[in-house]
N, C-alpha and C. Protein backbone atom coordinates (compact mmCIF):
# COMPACT_ATOMS: atom_id res chain seq x y z
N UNK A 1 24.49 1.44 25.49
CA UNK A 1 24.01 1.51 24.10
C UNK A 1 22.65 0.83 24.03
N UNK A 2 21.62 1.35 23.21
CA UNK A 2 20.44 1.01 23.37
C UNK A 2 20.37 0.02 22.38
N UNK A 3 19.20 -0.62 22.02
CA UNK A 3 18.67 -1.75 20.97
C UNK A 3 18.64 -0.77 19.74
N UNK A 4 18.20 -1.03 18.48
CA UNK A 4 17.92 -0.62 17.44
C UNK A 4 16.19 -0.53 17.59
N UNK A 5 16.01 0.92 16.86
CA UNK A 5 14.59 0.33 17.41
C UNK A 5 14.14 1.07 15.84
N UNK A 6 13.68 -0.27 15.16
CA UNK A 6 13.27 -0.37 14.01
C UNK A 6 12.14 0.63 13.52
N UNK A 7 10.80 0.06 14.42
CA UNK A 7 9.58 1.25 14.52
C UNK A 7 10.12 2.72 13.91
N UNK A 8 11.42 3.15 15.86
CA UNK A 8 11.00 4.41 15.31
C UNK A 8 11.96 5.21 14.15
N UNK A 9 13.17 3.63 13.73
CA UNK A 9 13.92 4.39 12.59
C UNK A 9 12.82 4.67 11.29
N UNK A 10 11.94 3.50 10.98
CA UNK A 10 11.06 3.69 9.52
C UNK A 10 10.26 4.68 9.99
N UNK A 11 9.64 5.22 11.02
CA UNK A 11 8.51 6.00 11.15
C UNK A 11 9.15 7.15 10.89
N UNK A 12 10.46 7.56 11.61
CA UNK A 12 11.10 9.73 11.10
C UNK A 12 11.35 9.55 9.64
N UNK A 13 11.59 7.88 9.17
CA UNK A 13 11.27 8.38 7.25
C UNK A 13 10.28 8.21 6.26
N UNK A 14 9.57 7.80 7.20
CA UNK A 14 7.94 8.01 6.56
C UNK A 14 7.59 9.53 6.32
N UNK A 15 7.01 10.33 4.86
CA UNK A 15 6.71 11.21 4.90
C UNK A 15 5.54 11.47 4.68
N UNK A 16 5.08 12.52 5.97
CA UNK A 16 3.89 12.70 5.49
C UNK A 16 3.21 14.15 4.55
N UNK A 17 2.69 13.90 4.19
CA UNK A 17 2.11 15.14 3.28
C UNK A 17 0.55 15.51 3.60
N UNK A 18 0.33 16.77 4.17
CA UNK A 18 -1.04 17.25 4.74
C UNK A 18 -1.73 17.56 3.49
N UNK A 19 -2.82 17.60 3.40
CA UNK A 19 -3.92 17.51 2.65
C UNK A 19 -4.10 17.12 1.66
N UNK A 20 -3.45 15.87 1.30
CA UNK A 20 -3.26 15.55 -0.31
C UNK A 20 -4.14 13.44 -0.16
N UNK A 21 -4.56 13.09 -0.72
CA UNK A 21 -5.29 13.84 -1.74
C UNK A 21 -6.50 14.68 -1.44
N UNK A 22 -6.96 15.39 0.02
CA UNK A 22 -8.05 16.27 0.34
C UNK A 22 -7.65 16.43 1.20
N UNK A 23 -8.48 17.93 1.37
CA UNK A 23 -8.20 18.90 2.76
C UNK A 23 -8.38 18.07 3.80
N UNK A 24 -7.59 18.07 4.97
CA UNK A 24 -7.95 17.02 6.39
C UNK A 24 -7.15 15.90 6.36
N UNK A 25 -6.82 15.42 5.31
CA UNK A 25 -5.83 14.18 5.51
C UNK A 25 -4.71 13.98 5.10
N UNK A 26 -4.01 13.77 5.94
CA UNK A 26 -1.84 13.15 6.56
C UNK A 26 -2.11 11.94 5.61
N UNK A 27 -1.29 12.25 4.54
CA UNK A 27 -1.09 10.93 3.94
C UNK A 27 0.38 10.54 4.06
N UNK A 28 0.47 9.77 4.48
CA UNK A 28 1.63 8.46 4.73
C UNK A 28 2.25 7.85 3.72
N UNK A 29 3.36 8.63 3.18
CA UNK A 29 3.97 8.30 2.07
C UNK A 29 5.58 7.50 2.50
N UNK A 30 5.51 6.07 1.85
CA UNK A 30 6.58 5.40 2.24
C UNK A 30 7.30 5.54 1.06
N UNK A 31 7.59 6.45 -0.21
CA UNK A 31 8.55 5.83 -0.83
C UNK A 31 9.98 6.09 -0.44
N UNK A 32 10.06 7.38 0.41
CA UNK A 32 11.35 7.61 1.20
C UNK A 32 12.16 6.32 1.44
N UNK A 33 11.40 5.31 2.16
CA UNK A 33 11.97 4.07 2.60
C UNK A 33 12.28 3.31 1.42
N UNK A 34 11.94 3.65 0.23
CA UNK A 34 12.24 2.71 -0.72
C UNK A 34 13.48 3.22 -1.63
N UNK A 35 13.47 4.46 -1.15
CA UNK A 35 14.96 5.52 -2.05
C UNK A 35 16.14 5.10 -1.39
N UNK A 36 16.30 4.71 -0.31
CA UNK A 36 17.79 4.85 0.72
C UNK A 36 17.93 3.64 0.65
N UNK A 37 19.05 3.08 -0.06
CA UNK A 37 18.94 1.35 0.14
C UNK A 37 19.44 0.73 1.50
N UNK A 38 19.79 1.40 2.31
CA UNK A 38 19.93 0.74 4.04
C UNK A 38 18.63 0.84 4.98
N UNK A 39 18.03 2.26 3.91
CA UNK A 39 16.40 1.75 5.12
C UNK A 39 15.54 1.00 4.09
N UNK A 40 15.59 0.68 3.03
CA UNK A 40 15.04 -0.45 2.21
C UNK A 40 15.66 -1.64 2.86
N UNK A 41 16.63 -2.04 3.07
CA UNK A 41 16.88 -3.43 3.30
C UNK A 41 16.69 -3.62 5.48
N UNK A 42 16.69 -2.21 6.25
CA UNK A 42 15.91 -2.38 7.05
C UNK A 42 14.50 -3.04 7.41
N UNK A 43 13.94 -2.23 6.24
CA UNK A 43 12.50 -2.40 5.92
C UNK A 43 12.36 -3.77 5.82
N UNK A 44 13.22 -4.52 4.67
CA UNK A 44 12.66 -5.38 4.22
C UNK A 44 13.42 -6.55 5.31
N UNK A 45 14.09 -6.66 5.63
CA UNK A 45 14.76 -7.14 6.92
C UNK A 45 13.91 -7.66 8.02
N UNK A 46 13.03 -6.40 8.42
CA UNK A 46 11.83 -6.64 9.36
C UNK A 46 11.09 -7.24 9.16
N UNK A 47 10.72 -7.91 8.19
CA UNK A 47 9.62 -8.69 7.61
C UNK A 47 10.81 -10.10 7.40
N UNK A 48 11.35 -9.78 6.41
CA UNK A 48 11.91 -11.81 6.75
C UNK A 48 12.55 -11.83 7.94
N UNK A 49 12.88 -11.15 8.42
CA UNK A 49 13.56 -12.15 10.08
C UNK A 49 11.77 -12.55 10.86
N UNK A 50 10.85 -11.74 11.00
CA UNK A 50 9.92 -12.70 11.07
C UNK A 50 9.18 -13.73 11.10
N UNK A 51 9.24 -14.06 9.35
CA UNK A 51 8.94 -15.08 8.53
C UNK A 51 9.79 -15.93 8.11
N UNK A 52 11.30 -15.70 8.52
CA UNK A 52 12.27 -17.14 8.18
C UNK A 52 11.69 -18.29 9.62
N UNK A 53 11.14 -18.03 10.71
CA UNK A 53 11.31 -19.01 11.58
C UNK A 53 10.24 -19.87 10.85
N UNK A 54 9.86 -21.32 11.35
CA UNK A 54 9.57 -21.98 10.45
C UNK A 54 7.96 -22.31 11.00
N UNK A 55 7.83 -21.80 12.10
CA UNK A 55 6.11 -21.94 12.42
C UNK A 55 5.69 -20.33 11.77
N UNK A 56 6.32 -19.78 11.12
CA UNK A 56 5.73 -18.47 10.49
C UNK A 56 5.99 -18.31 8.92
N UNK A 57 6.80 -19.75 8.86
CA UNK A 57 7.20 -19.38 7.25
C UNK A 57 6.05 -19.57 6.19
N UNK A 58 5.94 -18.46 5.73
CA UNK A 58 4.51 -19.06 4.64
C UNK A 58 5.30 -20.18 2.87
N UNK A 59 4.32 -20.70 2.45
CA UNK A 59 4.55 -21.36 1.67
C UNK A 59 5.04 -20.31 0.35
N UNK A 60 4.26 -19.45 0.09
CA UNK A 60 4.08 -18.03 -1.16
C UNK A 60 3.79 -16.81 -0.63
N UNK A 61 4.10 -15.28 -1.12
CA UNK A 61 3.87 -14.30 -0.24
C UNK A 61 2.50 -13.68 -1.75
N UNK A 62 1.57 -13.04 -1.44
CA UNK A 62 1.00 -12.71 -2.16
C UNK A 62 0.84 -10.70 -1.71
N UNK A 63 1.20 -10.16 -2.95
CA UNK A 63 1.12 -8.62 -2.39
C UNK A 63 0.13 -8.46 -3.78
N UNK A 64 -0.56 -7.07 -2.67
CA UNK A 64 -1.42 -6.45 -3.16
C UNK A 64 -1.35 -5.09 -4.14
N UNK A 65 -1.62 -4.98 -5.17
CA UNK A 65 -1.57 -3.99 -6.40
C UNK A 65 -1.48 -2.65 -5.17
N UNK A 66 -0.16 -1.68 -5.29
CA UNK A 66 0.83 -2.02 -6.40
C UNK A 66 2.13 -2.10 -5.14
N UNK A 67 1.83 -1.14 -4.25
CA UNK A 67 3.30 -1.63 -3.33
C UNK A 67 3.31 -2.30 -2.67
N UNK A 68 1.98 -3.28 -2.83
CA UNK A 68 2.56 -4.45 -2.19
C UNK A 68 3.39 -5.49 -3.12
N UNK A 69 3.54 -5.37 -4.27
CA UNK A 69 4.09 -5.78 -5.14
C UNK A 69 5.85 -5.21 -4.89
N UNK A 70 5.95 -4.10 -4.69
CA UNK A 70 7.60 -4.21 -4.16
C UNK A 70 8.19 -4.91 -3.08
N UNK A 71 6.81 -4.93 -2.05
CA UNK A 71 7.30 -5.28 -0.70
C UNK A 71 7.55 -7.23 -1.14
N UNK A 72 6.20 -7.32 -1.87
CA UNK A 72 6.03 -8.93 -1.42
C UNK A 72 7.31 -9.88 -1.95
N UNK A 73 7.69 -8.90 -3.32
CA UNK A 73 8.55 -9.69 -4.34
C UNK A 73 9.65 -10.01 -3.45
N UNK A 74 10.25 -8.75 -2.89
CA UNK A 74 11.71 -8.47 -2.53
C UNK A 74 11.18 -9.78 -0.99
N UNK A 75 10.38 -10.00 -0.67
CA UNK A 75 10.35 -10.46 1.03
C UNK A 75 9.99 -12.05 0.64
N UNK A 76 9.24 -12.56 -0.80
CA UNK A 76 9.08 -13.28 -1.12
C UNK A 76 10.89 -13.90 -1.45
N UNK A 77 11.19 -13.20 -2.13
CA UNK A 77 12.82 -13.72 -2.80
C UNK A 77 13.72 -14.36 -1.75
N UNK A 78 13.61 -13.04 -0.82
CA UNK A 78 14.80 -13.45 0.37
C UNK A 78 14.09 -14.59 1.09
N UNK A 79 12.88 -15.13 1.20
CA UNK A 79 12.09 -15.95 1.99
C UNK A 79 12.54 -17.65 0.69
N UNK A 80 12.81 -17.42 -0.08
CA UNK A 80 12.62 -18.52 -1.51
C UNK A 80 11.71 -19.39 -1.12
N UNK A 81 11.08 -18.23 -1.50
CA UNK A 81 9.03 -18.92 -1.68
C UNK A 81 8.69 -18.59 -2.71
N UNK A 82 7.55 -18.40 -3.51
CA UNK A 82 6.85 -17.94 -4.63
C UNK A 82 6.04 -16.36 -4.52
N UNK A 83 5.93 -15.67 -5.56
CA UNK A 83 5.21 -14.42 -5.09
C UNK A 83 4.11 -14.17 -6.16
N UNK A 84 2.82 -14.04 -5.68
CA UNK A 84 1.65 -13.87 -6.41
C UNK A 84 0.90 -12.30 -6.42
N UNK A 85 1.34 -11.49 -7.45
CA UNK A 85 0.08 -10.70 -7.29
C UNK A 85 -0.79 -10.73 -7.70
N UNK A 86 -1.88 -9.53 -6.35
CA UNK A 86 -3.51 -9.72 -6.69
C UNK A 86 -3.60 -8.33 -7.23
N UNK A 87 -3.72 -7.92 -8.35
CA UNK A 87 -3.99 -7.08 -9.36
C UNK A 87 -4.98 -5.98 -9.69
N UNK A 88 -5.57 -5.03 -9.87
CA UNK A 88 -7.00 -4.42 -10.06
C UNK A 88 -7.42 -5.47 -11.24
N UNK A 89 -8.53 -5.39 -11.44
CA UNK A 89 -8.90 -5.63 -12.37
C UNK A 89 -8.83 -5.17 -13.57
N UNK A 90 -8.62 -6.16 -14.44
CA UNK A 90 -8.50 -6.08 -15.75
C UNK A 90 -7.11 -6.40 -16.65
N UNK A 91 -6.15 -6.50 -15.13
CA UNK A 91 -4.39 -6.60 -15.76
C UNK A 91 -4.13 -7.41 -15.87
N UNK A 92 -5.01 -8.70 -15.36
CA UNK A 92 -4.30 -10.14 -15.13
C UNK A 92 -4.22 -10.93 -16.94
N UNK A 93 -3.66 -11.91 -17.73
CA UNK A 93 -4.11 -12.18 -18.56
C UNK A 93 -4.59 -13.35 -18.74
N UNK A 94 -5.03 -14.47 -17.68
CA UNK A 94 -4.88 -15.46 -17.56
C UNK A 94 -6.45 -15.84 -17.23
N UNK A 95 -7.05 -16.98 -16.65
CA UNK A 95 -8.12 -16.79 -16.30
C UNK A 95 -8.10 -16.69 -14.66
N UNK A 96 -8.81 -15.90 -14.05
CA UNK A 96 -8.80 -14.98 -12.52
C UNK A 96 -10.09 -15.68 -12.22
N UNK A 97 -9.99 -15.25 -10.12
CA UNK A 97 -11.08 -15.15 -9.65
C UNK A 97 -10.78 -13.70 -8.97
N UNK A 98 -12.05 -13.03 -8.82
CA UNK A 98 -12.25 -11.83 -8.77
C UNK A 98 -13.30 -11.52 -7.22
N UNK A 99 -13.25 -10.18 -6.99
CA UNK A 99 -13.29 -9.77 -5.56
C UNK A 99 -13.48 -8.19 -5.61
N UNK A 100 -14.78 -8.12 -5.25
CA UNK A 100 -15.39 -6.48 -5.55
C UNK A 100 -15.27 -6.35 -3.76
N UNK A 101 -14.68 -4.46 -3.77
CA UNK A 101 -14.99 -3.96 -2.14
C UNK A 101 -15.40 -3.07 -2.47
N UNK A 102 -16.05 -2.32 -1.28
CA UNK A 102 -16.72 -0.80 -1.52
C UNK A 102 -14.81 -0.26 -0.78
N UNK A 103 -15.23 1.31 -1.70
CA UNK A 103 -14.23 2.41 -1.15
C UNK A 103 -14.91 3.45 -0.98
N UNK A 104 -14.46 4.81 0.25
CA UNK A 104 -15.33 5.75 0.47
C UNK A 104 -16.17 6.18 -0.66
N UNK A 105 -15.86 6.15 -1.74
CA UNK A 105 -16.89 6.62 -2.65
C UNK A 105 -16.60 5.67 -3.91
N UNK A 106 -17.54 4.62 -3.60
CA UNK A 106 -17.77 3.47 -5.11
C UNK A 106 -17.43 2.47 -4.40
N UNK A 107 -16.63 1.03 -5.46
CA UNK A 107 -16.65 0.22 -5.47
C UNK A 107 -14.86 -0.26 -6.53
N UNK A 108 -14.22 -1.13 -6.03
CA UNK A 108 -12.93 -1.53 -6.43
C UNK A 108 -13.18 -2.84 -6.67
N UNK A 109 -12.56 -3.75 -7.53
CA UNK A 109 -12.40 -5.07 -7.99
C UNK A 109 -10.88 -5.49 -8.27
N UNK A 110 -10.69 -6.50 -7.56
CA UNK A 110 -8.97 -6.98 -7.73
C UNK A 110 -9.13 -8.68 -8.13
N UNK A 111 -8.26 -9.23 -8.64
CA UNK A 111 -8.30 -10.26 -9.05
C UNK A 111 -7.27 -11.24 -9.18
N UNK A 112 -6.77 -12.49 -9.18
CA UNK A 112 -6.16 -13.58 -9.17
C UNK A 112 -6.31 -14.83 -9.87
N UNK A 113 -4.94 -14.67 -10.39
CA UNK A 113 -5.27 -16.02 -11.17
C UNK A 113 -5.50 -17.19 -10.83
N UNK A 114 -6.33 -18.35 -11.29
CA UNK A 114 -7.00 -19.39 -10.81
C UNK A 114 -6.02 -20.30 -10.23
N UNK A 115 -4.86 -20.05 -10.95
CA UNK A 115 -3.28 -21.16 -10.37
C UNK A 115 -2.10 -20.65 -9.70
N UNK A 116 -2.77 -19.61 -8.72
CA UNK A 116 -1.85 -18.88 -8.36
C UNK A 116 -1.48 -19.33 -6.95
N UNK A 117 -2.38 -19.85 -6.49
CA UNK A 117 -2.17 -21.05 -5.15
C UNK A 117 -2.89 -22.17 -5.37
N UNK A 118 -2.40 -23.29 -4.48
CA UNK A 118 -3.11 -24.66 -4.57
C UNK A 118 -3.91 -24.41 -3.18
N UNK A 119 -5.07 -25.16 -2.87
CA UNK A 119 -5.33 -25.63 -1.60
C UNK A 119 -4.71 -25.84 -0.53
N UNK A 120 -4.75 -25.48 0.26
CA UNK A 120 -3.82 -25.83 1.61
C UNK A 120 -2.71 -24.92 1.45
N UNK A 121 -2.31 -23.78 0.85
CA UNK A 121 -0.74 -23.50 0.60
C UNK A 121 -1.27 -22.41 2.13
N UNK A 122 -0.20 -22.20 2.58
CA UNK A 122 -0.12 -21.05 3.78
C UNK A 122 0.41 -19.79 3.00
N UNK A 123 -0.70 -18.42 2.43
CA UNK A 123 0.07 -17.43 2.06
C UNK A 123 0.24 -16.26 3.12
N UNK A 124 1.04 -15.52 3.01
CA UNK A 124 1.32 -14.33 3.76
C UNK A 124 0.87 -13.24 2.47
N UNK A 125 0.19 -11.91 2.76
CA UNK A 125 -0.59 -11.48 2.27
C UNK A 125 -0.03 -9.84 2.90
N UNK A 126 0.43 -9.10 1.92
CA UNK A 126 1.55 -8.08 2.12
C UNK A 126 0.90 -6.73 1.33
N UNK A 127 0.93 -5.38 2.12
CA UNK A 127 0.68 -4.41 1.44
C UNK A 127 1.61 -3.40 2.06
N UNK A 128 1.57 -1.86 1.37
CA UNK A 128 2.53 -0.66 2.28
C UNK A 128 1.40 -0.80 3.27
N UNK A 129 -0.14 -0.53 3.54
CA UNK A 129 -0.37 0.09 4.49
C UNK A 129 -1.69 -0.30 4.47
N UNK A 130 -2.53 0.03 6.18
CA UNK A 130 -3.78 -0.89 6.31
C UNK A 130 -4.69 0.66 6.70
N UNK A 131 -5.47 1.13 5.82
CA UNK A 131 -6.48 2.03 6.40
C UNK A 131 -7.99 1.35 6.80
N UNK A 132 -8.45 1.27 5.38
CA UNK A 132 -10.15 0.86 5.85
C UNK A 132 -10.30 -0.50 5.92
N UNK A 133 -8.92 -1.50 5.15
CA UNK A 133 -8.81 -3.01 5.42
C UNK A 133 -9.25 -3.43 3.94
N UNK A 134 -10.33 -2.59 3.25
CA UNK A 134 -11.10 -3.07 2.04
C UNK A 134 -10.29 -4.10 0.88
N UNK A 135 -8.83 -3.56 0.69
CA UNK A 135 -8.67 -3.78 -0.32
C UNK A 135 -7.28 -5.54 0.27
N UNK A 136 -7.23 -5.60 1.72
CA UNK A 136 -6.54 -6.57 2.40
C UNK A 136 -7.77 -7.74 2.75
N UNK A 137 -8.84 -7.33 2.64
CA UNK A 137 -9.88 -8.29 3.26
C UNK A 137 -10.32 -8.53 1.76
N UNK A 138 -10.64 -8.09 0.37
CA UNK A 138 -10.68 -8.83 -0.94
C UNK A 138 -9.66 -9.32 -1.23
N UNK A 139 -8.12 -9.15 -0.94
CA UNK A 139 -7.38 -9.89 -1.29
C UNK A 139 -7.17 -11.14 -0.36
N UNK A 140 -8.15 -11.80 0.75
CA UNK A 140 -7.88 -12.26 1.72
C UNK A 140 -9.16 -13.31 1.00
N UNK A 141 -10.07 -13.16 1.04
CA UNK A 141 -11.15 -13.43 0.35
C UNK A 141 -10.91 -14.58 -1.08
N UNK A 142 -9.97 -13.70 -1.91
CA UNK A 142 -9.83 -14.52 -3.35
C UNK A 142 -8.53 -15.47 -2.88
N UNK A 143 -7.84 -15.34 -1.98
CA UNK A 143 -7.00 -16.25 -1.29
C UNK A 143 -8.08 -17.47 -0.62
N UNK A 144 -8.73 -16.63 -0.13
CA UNK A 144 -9.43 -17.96 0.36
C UNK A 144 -10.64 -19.07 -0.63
N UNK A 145 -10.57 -18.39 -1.73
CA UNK A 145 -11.83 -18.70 -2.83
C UNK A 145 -10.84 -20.11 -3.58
N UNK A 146 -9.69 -19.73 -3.44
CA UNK A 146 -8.63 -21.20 -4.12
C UNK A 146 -8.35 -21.80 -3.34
N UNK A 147 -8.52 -22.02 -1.71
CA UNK A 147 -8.68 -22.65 -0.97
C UNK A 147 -7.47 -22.60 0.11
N UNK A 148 -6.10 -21.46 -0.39
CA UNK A 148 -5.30 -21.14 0.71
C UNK A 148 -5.56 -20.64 2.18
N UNK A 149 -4.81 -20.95 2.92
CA UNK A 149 -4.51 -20.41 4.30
C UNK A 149 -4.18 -19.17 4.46
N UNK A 150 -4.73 -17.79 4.47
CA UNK A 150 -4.08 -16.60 4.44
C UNK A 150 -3.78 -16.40 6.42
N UNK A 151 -2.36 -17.21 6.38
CA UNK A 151 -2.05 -17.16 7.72
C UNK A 151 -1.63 -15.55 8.23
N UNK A 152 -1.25 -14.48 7.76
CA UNK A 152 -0.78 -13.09 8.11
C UNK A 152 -1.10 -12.62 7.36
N UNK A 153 -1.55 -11.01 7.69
CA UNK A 153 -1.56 -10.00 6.78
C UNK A 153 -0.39 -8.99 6.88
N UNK A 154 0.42 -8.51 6.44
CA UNK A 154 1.28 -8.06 6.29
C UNK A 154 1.52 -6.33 6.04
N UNK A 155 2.17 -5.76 7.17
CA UNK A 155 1.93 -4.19 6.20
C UNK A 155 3.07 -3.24 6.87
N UNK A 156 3.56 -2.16 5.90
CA UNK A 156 4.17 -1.47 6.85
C UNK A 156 3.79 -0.39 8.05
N UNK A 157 2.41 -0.11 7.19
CA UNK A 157 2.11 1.51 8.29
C UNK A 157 0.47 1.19 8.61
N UNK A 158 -0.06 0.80 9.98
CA UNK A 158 -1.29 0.94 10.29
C UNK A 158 -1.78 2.10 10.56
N UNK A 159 -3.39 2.58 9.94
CA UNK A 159 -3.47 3.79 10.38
C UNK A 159 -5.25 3.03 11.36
N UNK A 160 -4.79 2.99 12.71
CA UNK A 160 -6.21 2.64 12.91
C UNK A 160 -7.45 3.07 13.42
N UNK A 161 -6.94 4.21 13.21
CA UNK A 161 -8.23 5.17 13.55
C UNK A 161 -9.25 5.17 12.76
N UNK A 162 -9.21 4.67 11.25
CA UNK A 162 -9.92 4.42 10.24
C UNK A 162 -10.81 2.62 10.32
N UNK A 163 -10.12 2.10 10.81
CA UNK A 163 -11.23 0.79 11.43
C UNK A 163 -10.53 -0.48 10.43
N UNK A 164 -9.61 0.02 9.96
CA UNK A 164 -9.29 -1.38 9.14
C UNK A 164 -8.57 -2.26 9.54
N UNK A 165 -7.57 -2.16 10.09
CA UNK A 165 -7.20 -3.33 11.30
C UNK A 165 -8.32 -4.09 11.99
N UNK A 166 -8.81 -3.21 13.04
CA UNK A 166 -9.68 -3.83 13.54
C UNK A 166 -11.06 -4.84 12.73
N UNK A 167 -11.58 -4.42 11.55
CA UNK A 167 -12.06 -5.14 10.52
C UNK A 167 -11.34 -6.32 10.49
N UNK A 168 -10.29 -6.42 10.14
CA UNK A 168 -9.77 -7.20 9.34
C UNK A 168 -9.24 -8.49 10.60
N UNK A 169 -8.83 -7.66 11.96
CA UNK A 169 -8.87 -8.91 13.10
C UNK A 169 -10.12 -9.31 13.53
N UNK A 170 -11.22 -8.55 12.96
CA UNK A 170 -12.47 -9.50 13.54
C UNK A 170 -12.52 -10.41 12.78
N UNK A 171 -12.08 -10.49 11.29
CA UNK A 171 -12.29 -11.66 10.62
C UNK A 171 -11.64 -12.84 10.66
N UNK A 172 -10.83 -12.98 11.35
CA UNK A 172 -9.62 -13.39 11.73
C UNK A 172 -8.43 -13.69 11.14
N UNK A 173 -8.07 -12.61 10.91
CA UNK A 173 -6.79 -12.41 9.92
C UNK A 173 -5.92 -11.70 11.19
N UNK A 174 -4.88 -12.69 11.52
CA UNK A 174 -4.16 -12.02 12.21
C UNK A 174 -3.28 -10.84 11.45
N UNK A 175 -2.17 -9.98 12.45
CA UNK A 175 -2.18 -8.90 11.05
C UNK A 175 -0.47 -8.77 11.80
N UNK A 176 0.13 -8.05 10.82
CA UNK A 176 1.40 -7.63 11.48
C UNK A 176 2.17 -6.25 10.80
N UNK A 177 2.21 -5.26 11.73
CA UNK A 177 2.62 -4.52 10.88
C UNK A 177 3.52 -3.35 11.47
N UNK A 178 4.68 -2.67 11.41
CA UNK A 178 5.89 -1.81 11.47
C UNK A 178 5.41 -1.20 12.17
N UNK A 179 4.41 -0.02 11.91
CA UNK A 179 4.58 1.47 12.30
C UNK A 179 3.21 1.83 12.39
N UNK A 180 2.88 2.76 13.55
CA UNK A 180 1.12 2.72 13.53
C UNK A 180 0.87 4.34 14.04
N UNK A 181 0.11 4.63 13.25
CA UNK A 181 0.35 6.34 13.23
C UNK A 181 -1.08 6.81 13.79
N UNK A 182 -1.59 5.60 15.07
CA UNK A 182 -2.75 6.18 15.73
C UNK A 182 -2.67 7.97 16.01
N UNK A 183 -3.42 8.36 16.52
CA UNK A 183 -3.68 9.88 17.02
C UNK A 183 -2.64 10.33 16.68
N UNK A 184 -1.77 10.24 15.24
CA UNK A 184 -0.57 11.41 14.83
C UNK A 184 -1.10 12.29 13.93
């Protein structure tokens, strides 16, 4: 009998959909994993058995608008840590610090509230998925603007043919993530 092999159970339920939103591109749709509640708690499984050991446990998990907001809550809870999201702009109601990236065409702004970490806290920093890095390296950024540790970046599906991993480990954000759909 073989091991369980996590990778390639989430990857046959990852769906992908050809040309949406434009001709040429496999988009990587995880909500499959979020419909079946045994590969949801797979999913989410893979991430706290990780982060329960205690040189990896972060202090707060912070996810990124918007599924990282399912992932972080549910991984934050089972972890009983705190969970912060970093928001687009304009949703927060509190007073924020804020974080403009370019995207293939324009410019995005996400934001955080000013008391959403203290100094020194170690966050883990959670999204579904890492393409160009843009929107993991501003949320890495306003983590670092309140003076946290963004010890991991967190994700389920790398696509790295697009350069955002690699971005995001030159900066030194170590990264960790499920399923990686190089040359698929």
């Amino acid at each position: 009998m073989s091991a369980f092999d996590v990778q390639q159970y989430l990857r046959q339920r990852i769906r992908t959909v050809p040309d949406w939103p434009a001709p040429g591109v496999q988009f990587r749709d995880i909500t499959p994993l979020l419909q079946d509640p045994r590969v949801f708690r797979v999913l989410i499984d893979a991430f706290v058995h990780r982060y329960m050991d205690k040189h990896m446990r972060p202090d707060v998990v912070a996810g990124l608008d918007a599924r990282g907001f399912i992932l972080g809550a549910v991984v934050a809870y089972e972890l009983q840590v705190g969970f912060v999201p970093i928001r687009k702009k304009g949703k927060l109601p509190f007073t924020t610090v804020e974080e403009t990236y370019e995207l293939e065409y324009g410019s995005a702004t996400v934001e955080l509230h000013t008391d959403a970490v203290r100094p020194g806290d170690r966050v883990l920093l959670i999204d579904d998925l890492i393409a160009t890095g843009g929107t993991m390296m501003a949320g890495k950024k306003l983590l670092e603007k309140l003076g946290a540790e963004v010890m991991e970046g967190a994700a389920i599906v790398d696509l790295p043919e697009l350069g955002g991993s690699e971005r995001l480990r030159a900066s030194g954000l170590q990264l960790f993530t499920l399923v990686d759909f190089a040359g698929h």
